[in-house]
Each structure stands twice: as structure tokens, then as C-alpha cells.
N, C-alpha and C. Protein backbone atom coordinates (compact mmCIF):
# COMPACT_ATOMS: atom_id res chain seq x y z
N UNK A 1 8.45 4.87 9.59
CA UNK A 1 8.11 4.34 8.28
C UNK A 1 6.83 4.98 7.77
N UNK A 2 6.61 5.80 6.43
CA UNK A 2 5.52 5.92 5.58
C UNK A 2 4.99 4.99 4.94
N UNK A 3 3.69 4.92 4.95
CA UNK A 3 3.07 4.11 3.86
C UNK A 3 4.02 3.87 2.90
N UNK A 4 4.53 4.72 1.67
CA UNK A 4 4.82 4.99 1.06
C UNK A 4 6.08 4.19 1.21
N UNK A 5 7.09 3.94 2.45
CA UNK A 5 7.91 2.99 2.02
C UNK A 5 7.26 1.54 2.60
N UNK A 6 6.81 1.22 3.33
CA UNK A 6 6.05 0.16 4.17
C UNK A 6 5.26 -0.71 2.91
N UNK A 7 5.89 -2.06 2.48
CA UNK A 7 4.76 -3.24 2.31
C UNK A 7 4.40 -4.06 2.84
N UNK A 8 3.33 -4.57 2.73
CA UNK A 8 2.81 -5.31 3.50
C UNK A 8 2.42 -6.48 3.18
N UNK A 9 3.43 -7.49 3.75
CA UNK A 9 2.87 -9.10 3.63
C UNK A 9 2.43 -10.15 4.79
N UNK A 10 2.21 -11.21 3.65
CA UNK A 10 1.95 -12.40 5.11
C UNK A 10 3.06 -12.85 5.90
N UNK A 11 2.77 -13.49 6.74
CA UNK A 11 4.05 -14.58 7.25
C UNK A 11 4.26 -15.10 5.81
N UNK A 12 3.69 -16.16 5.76
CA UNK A 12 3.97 -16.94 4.71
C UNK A 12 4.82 -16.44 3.58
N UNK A 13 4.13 -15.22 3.11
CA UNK A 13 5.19 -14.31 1.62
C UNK A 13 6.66 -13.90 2.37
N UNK A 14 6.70 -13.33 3.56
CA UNK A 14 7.85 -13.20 3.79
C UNK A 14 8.83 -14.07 4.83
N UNK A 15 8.47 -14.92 4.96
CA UNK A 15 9.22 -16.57 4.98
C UNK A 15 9.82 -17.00 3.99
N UNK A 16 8.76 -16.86 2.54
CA UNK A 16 9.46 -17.60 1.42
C UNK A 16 10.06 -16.53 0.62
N UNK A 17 9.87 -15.35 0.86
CA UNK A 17 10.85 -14.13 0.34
C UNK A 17 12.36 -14.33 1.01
N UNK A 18 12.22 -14.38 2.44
CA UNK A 18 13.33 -14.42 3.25
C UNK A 18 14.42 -15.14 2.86
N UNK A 19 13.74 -17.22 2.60
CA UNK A 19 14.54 -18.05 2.03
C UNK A 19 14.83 -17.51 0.70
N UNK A 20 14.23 -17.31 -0.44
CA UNK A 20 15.31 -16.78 -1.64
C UNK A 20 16.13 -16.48 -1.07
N UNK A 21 15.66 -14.92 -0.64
CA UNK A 21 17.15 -13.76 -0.28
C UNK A 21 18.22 -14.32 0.04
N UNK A 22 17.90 -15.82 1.21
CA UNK A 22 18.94 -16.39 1.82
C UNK A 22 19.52 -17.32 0.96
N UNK A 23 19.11 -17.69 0.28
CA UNK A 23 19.68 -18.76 -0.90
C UNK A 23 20.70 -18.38 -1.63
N UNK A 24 19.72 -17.23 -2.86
CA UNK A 24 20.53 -16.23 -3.17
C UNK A 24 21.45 -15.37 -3.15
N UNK A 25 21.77 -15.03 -1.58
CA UNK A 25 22.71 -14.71 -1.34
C UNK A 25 24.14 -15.29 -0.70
N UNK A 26 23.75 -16.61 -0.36
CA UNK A 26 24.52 -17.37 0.27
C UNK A 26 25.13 -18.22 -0.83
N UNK A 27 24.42 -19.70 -0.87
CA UNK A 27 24.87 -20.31 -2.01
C UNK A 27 24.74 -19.85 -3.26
N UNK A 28 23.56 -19.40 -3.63
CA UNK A 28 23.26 -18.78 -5.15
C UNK A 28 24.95 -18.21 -5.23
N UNK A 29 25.21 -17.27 -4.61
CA UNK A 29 26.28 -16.78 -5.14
C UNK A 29 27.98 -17.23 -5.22
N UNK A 30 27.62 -18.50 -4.56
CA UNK A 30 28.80 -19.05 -4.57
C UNK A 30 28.90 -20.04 -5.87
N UNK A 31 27.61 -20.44 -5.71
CA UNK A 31 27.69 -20.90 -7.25
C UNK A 31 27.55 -20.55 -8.50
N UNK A 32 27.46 -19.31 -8.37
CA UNK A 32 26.89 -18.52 -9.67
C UNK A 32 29.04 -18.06 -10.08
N UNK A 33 29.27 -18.04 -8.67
CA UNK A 33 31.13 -17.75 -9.23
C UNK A 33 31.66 -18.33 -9.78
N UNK A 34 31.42 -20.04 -9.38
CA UNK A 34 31.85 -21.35 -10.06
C UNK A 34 31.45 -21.22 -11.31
N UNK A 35 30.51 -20.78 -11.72
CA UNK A 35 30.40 -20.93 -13.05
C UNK A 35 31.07 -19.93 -13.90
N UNK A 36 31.08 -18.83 -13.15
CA UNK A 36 31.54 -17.63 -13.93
C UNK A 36 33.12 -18.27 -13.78
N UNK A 37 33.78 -18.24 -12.66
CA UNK A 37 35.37 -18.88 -13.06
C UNK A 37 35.71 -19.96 -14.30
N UNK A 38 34.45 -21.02 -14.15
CA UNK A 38 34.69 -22.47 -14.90
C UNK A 38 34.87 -21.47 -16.67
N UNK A 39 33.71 -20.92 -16.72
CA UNK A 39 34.02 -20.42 -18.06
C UNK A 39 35.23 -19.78 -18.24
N UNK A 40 35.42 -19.01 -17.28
CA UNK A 40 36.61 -17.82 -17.55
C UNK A 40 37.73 -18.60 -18.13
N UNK A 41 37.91 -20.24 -17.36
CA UNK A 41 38.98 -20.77 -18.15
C UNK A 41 38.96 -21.31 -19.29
N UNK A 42 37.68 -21.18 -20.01
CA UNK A 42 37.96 -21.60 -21.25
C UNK A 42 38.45 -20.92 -22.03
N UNK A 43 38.74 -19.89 -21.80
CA UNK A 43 39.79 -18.60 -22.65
C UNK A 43 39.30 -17.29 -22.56
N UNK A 44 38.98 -17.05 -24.36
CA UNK A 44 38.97 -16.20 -24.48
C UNK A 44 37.96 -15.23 -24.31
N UNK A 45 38.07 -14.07 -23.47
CA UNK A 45 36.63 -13.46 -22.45
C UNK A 45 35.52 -13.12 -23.89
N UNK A 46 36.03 -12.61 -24.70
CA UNK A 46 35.43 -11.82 -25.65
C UNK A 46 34.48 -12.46 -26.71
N UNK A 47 34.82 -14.04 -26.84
CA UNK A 47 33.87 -14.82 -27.50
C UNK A 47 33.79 -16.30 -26.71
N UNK A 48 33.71 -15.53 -25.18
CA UNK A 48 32.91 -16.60 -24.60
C UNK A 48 31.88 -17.14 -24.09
N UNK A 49 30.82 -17.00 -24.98
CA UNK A 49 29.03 -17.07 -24.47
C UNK A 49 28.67 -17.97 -22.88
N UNK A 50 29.46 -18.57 -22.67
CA UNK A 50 29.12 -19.28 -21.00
C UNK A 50 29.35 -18.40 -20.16
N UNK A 51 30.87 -17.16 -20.92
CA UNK A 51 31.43 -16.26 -19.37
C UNK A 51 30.35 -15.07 -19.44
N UNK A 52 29.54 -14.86 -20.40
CA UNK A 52 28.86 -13.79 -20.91
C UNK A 52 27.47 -13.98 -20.29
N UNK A 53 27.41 -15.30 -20.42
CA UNK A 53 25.71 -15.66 -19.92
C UNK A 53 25.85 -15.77 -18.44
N UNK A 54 26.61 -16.10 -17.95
CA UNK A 54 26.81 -16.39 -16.57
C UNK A 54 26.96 -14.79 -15.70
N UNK A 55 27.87 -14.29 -16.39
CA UNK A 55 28.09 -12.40 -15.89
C UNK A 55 26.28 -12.14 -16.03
N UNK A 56 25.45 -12.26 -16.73
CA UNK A 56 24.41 -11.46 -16.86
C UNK A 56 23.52 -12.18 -16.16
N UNK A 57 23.72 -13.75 -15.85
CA UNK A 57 22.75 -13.91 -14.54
C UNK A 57 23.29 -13.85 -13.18
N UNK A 58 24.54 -13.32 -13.13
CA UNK A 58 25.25 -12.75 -11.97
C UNK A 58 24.26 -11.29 -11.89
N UNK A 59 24.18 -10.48 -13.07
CA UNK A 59 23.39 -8.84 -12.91
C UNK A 59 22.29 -9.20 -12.75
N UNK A 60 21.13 -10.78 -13.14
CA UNK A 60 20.14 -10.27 -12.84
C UNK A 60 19.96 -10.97 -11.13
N UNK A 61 21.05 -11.56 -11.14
CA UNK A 61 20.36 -11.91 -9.27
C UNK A 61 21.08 -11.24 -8.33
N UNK A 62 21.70 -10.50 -8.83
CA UNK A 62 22.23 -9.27 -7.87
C UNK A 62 21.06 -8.03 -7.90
N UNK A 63 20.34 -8.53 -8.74
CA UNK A 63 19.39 -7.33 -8.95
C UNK A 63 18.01 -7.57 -8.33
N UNK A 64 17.63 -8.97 -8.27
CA UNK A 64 16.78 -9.58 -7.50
C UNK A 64 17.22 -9.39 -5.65
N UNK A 65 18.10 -9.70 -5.65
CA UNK A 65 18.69 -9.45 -3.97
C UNK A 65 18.49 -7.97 -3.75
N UNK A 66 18.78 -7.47 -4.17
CA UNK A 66 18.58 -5.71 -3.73
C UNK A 66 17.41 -5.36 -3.83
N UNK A 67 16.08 -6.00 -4.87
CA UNK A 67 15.34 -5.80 -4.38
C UNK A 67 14.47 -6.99 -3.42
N UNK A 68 14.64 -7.82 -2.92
CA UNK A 68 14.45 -8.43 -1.96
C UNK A 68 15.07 -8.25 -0.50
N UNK A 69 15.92 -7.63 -0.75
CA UNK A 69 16.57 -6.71 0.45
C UNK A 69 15.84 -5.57 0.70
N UNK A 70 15.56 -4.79 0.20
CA UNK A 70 14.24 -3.71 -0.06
C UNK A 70 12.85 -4.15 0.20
N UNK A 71 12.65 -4.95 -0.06
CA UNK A 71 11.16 -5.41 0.22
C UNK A 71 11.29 -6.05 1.30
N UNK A 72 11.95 -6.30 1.78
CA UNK A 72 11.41 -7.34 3.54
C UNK A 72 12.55 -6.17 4.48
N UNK A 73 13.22 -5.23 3.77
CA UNK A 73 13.25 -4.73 5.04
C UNK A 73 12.56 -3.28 5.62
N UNK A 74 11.60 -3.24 4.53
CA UNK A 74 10.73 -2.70 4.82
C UNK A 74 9.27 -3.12 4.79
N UNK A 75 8.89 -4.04 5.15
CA UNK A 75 7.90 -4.93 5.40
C UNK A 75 7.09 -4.93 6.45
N UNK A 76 5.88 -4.87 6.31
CA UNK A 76 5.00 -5.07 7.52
C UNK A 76 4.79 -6.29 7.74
N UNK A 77 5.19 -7.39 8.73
CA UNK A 77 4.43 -8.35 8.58
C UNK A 77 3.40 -9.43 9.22
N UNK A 78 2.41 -9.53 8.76
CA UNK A 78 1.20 -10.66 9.40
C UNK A 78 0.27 -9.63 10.08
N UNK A 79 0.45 -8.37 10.72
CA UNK A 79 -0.08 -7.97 11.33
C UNK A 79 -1.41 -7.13 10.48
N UNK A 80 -2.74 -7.69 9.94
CA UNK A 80 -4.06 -6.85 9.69
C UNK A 80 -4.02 -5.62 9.92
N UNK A 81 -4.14 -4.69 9.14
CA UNK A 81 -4.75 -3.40 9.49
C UNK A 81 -5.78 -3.55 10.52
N UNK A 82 -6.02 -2.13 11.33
CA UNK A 82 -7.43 -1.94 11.69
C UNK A 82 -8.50 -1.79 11.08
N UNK A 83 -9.63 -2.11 11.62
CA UNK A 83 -10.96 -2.43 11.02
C UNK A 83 -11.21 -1.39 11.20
N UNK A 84 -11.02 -0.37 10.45
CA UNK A 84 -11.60 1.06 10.56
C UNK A 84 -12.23 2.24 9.28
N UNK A 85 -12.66 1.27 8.65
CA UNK A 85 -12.79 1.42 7.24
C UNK A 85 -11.88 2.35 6.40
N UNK A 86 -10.59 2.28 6.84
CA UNK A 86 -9.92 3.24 6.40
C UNK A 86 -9.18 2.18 5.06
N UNK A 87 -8.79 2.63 3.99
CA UNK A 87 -7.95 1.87 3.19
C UNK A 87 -6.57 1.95 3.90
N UNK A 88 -5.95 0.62 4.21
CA UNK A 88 -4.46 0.63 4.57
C UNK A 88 -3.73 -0.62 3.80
N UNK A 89 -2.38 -0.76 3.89
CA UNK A 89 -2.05 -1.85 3.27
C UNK A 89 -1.94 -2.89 4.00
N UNK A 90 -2.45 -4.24 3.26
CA UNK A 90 -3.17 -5.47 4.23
C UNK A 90 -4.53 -5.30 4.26
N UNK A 91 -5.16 -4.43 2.90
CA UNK A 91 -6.69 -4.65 3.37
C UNK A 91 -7.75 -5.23 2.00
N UNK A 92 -8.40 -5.43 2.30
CA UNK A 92 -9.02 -6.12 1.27
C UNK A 92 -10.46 -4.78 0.99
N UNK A 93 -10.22 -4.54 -0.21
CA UNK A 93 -10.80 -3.31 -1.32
C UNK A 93 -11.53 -3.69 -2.01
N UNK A 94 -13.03 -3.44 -1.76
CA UNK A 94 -13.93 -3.61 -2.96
C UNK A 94 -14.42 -1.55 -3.46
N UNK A 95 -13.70 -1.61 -4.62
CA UNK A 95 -14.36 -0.35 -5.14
C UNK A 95 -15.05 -0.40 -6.43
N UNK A 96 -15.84 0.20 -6.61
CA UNK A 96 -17.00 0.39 -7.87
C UNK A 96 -16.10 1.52 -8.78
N UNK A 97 -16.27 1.84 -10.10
CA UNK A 97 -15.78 1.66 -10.94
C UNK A 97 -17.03 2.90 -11.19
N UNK A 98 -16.35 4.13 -12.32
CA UNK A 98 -17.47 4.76 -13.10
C UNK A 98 -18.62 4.02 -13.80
N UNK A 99 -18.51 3.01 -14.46
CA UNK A 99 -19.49 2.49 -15.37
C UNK A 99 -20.30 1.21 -14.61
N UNK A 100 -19.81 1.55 -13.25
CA UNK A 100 -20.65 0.11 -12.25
C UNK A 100 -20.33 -1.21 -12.18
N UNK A 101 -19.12 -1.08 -12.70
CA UNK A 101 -18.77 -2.59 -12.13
C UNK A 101 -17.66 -2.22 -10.72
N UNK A 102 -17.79 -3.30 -10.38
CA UNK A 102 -16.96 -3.85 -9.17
C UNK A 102 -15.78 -4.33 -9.18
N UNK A 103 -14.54 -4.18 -8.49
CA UNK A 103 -13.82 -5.06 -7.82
C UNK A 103 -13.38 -4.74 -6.67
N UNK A 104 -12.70 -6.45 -6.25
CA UNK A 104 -12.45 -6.77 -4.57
C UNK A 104 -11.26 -7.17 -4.80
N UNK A 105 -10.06 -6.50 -4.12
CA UNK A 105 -8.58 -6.82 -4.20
C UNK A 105 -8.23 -6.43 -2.95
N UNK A 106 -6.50 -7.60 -2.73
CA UNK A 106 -5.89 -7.33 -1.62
C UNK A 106 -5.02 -6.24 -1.87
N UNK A 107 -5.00 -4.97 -0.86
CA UNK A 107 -3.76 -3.99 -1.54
C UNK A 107 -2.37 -5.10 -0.48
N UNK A 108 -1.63 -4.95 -1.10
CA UNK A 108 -0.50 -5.23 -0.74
C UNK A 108 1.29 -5.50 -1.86
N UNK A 109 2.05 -6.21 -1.07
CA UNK A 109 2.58 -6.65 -2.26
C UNK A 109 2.36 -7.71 -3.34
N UNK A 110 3.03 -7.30 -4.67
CA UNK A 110 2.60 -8.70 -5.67
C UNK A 110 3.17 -9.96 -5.21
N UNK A 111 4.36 -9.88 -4.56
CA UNK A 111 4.52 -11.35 -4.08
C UNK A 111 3.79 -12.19 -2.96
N UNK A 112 2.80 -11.46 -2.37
CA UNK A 112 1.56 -11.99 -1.54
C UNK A 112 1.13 -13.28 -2.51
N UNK A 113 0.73 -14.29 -1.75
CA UNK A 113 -0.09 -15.11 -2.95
C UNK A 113 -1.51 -15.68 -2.15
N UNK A 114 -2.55 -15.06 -2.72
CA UNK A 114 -4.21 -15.18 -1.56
C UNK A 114 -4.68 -15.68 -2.62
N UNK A 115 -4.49 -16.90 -3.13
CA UNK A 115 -5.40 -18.06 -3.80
C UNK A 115 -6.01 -16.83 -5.35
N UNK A 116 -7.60 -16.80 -5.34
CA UNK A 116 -7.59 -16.32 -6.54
C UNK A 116 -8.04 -14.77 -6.19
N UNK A 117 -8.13 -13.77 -5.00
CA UNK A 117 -7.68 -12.82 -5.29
C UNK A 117 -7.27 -12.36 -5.63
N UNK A 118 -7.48 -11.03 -6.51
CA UNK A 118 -6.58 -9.98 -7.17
C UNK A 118 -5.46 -9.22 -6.19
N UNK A 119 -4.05 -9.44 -6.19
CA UNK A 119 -3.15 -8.57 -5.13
C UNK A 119 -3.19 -6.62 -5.86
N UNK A 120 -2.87 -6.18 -5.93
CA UNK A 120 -2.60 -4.83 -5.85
C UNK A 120 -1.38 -4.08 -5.34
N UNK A 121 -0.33 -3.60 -6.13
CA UNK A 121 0.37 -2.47 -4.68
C UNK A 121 -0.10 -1.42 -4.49
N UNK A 122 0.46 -0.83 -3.10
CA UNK A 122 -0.45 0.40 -2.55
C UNK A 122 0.19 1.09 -3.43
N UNK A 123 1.34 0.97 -4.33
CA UNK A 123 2.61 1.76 -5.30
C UNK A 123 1.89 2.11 -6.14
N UNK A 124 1.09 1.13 -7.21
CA UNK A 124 0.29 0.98 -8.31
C UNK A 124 -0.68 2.27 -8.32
N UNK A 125 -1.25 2.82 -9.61
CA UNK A 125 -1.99 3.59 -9.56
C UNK A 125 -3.11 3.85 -9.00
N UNK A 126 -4.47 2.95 -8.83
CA UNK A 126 -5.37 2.48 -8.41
C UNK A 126 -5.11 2.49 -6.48
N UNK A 127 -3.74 1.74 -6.10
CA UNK A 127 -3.44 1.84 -4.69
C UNK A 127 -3.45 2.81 -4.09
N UNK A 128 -2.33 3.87 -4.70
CA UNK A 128 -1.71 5.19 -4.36
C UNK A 128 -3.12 6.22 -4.20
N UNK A 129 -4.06 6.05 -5.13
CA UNK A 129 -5.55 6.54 -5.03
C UNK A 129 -6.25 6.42 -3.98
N UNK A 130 -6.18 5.34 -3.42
CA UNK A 130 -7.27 4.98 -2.52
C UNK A 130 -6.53 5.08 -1.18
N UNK A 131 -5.57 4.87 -1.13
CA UNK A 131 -4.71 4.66 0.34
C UNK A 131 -4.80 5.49 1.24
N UNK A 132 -5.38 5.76 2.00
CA UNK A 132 -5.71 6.22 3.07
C UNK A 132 -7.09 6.67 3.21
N UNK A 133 -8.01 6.36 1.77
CA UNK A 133 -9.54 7.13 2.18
C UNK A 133 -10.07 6.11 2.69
N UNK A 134 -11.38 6.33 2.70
CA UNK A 134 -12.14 5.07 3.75
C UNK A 134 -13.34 5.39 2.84
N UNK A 135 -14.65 3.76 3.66
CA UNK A 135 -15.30 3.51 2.68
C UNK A 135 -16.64 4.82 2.63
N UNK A 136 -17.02 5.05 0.86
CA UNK A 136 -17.65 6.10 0.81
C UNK A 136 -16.79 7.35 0.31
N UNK A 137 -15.51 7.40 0.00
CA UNK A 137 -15.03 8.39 -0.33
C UNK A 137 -14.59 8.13 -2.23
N UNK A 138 -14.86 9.00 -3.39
CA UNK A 138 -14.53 8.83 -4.13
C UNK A 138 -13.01 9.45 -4.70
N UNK A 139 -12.08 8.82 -5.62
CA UNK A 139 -10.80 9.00 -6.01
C UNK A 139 -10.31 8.79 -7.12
N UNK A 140 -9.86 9.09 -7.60
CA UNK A 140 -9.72 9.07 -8.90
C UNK A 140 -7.53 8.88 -9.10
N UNK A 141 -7.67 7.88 -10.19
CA UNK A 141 -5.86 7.69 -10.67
C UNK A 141 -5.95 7.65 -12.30
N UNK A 142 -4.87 8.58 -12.67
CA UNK A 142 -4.56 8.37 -13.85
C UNK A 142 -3.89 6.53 -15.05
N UNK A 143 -4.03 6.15 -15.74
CA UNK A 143 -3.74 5.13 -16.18
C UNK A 143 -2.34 5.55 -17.46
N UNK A 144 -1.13 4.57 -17.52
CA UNK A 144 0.02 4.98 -18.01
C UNK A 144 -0.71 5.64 -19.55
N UNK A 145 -1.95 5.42 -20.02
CA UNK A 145 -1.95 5.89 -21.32
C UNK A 145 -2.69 7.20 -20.90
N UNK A 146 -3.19 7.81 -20.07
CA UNK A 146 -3.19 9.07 -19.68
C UNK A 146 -5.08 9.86 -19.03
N UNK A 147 -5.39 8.44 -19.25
CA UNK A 147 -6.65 8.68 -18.94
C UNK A 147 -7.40 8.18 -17.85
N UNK A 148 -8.19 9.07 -17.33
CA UNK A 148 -8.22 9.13 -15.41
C UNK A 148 -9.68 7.97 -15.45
N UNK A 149 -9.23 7.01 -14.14
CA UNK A 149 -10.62 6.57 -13.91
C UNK A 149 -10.81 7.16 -12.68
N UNK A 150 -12.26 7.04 -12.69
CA UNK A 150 -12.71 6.97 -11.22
C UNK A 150 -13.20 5.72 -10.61
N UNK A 151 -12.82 5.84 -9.22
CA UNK A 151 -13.54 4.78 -8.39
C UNK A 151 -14.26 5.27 -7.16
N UNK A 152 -15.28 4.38 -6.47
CA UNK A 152 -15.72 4.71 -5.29
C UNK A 152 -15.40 3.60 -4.40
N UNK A 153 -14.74 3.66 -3.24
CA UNK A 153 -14.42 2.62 -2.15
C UNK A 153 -15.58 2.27 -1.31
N UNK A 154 -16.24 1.12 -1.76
CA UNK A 154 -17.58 0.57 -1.08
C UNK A 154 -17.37 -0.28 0.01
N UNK A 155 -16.21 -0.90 0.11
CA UNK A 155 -16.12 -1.71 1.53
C UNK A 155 -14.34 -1.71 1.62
N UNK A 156 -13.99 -1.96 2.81
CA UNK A 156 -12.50 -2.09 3.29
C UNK A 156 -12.67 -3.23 4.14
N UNK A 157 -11.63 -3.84 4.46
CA UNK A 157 -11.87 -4.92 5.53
C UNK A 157 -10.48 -5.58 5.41
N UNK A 158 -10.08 -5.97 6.95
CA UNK A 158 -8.75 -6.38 6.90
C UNK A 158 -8.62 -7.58 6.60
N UNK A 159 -7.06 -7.91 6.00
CA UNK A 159 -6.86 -9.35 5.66
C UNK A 159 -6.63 -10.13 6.37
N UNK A 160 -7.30 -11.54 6.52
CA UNK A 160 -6.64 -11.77 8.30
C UNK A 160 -6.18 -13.79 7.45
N UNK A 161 -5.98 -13.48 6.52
CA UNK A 161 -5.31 -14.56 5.54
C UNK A 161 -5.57 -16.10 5.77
């Protein structure tokens, strides 16, 4: 496994990731048929807004399962990075900013939930930057409107949640 496919959560996030998946894929979908059949018999497919609404939350939780199938089975989990000031995922990031301000975020996945920490993916621009330097090294990521920040990584430290 690469970084690059590897996220990294808690027990906790991927316990309650796990149960969706399992919900979702078990009953969710048995009941999501019932509904899609119940409509189907009300006739006619083409102006039937129940068989229509029901097909499209059939696409979006088939679409949720695949990626929840994707995310925990490539998952790191519970286990802290090493304390080695290296940025890894599972670590908690304070970097300084060109104009001197600060922030302290967990890189990991967004479905992590660490109270009022900022989460981060190592995917995200800002992540993909820093992921693998350690503290003292400066890096720089472009932003979707095209303009580069810089940061400096002032502390690393593992999450131990």
C-alpha cells in the first residue's frame, strides 16, 4: 500500500463507516427494492415520480457503498504514526502560512470526527504538499483557482485520539 492509496482512521470512524457499509448493503438494499417494486406497480414507468425517485436513491447509495468499500478497504486503522517528525497520515500538522498565521490539523480522512479539530486529506492540496516532509521543511500547493500558497511545517505529532 502507498500513501497515496492508504487512509487513515480511528477505530471509532471505521466502526461507524463499517456499520453504514453494512446497513447499506444488507438491508438498505433490500429495502430500497421494495420501494422501487411498490412503485413499479403503480404503472406507468415514464410518469412515475416514486419509480424515478427511488431508481436515483438506488444510484446514490450504490454510489456511497463503492465508496465506502474503497475507503475501509484501504484503511489504516487506530494505529498513530511514528513520532518522527515526519508528516504521515494520522498526524496532527501545525504549519505557518506565508503571511504568519498558523494552523493545526489532523491529516487524515474527512470522515474522522476529532471534536473541533480541523480534519484534512492527505488527497487535498495542502495534504499532498506536506506528506512526507518533516518539521522545518517548506512546501508549497497550488489552490483550484490557480494560485500557489506556501507553508512551513512547524510541528508534527501523532494522533493518539
Amino acid at each position: 500500500m502507498t500513501t497515496e492509496t492508504v487512509t487513515w482512521l480511528t477505530q471509532d470512524a471505521y466502526d461507524r463507516l463499517k456499520a453504514e457499509l453494512d446497513q447499506l448493503s444488507g438491508p438498505g438494499r433490500v429495502e430500497l427494492a421494495r420501494k422501487i417494486e411498490a412503485a413499479r406497480e403503480e404503472g406507468d414507468l415514464k410518469e412515475n415520480g416514486g419509480y424515478h425517485a427511488a431508481k436515483e436513491e438506488q444510484g446514490k447509495q450504490e454510489a456511497r457503498i463503492r465508496q465506502l468499500d474503497e475507503l475501509l478497504r484501504f484503511a489504516k486503522v487506530g494505529e498513530p504514526p511514528a513520532n518522527d517528525g515526519v508528516v504521515h497520515p494520522g498526524s496532527i500538522v501545525t504549519v505557518r502560512f506565508a503571511d504568519g498565521d498558523t494552523e493545526r490539523f489532523l491529516l487524515g480522512s474527512r470522515e474522522v470526527e476529532v471534536g473541533d479539530l480541523e480534519v484534512y486529506s492527505e488527497k487535498s492540496p495542502l495534504g499532498s504538499a506536506i506528506l512526507d516532509h518533516k518539521i522545518g521543511d517548506h512546501c508549497a500547493y497550488e489552490l483550484p483557482n490557480g494560485r500557489k500558497v506556501e507553508v512551513s511545517i512547524v510541528d508534527v505529532e501523532p494522533f493518539t485520539g
